[in-house]
C-alpha atoms as a PDB file:
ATOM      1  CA  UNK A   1      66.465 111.011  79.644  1.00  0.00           C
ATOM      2  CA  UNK A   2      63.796 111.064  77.478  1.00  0.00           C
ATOM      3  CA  UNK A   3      62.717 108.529  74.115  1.00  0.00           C
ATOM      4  CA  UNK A   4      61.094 109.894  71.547  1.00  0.00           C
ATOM      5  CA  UNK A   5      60.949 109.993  67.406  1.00  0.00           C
ATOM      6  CA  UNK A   6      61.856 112.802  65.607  1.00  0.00           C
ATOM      7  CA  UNK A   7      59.916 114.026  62.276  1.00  0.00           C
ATOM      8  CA  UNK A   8      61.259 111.918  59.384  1.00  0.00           C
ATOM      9  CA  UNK A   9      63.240 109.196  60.850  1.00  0.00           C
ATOM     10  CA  UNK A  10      62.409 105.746  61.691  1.00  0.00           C
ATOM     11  CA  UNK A  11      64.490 105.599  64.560  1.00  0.00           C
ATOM     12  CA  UNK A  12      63.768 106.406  68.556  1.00  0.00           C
ATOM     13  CA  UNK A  13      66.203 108.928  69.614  1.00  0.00           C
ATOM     14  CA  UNK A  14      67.448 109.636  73.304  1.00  0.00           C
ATOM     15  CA  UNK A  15      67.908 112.575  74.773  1.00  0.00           C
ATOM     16  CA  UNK A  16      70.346 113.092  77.448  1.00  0.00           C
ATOM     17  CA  UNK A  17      71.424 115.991  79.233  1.00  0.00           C
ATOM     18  CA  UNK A  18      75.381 115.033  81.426  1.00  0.00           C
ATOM     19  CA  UNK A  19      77.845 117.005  82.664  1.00  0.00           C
ATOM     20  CA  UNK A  20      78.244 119.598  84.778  1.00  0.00           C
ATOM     21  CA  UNK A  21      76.243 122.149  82.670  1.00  0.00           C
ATOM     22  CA  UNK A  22      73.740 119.998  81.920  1.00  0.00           C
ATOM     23  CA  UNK A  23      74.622 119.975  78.297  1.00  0.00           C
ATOM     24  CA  UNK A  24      71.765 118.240  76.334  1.00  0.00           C
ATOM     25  CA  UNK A  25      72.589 115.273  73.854  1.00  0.00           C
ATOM     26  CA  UNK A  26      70.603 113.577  71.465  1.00  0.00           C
ATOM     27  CA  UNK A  27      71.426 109.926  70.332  1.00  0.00           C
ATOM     28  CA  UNK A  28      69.696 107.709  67.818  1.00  0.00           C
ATOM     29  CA  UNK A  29      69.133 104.504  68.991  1.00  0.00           C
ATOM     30  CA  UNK A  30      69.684 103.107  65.665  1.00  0.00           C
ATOM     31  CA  UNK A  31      66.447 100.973  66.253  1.00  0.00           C
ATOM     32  CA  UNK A  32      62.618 101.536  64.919  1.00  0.00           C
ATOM     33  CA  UNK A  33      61.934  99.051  67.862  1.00  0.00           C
ATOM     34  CA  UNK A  34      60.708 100.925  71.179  1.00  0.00           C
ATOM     35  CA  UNK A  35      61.394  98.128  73.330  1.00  0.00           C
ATOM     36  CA  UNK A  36      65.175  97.769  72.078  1.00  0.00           C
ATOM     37  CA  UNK A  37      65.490 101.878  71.992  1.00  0.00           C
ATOM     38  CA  UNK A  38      63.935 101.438  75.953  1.00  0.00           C
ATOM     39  CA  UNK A  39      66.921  98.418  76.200  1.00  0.00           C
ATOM     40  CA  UNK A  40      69.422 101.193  74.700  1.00  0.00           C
ATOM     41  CA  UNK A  41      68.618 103.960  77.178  1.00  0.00           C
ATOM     42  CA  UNK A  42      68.159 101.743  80.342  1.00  0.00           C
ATOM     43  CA  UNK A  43      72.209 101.043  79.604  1.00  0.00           C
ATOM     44  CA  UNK A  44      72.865 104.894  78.880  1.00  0.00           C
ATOM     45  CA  UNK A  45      70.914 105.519  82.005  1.00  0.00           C
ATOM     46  CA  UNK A  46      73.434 103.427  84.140  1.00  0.00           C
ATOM     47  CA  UNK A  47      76.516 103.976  82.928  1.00  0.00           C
ATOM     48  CA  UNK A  48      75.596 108.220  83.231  1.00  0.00           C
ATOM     49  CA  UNK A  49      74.588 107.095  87.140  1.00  0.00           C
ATOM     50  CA  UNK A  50      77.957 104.738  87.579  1.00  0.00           C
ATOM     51  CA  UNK A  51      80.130 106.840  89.448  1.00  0.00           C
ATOM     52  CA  UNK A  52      83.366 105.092  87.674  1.00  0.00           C
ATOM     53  CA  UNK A  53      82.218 107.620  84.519  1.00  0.00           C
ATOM     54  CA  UNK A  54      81.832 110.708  86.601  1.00  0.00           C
ATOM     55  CA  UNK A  55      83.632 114.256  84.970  1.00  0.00           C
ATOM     56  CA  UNK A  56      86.992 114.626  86.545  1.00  0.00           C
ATOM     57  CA  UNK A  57      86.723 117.761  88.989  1.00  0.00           C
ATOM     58  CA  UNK A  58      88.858 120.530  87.890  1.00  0.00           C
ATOM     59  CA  UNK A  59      90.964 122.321  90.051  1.00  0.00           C
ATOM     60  CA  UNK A  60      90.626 126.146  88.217  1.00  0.00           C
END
């Protein structure tokens, strides 16, 4: 995952890449505040590495 601020906006943004293709996703935090953007990701971080959200595995 990476924090960073894109040209125009106020907000940090996250940028994850999940699933099984490594599709990449980018999030606003919503916040101008790093620390609470760091707060947001840290909680994006662990739910992506709690193995309760894991991709079911497909059978075909």
């Amino acid at each position: 995952m990476a924090l960073y601020k894109q040209h125009g906006s106020q907000n940090w943004w996250i940028s994850i890449y999940r699933g099984r293709n490594y599709k990449r996703l980018r999030i606003s935090s919503g916040t101008s505040d790093r620390e609470q953007a760091r707060a947001i990701e840290a909680s994006l971080r662990r739910a992506q590495n709690n193995p309760g959200n894991a991709e079911p595995k497909r059978n075909y």
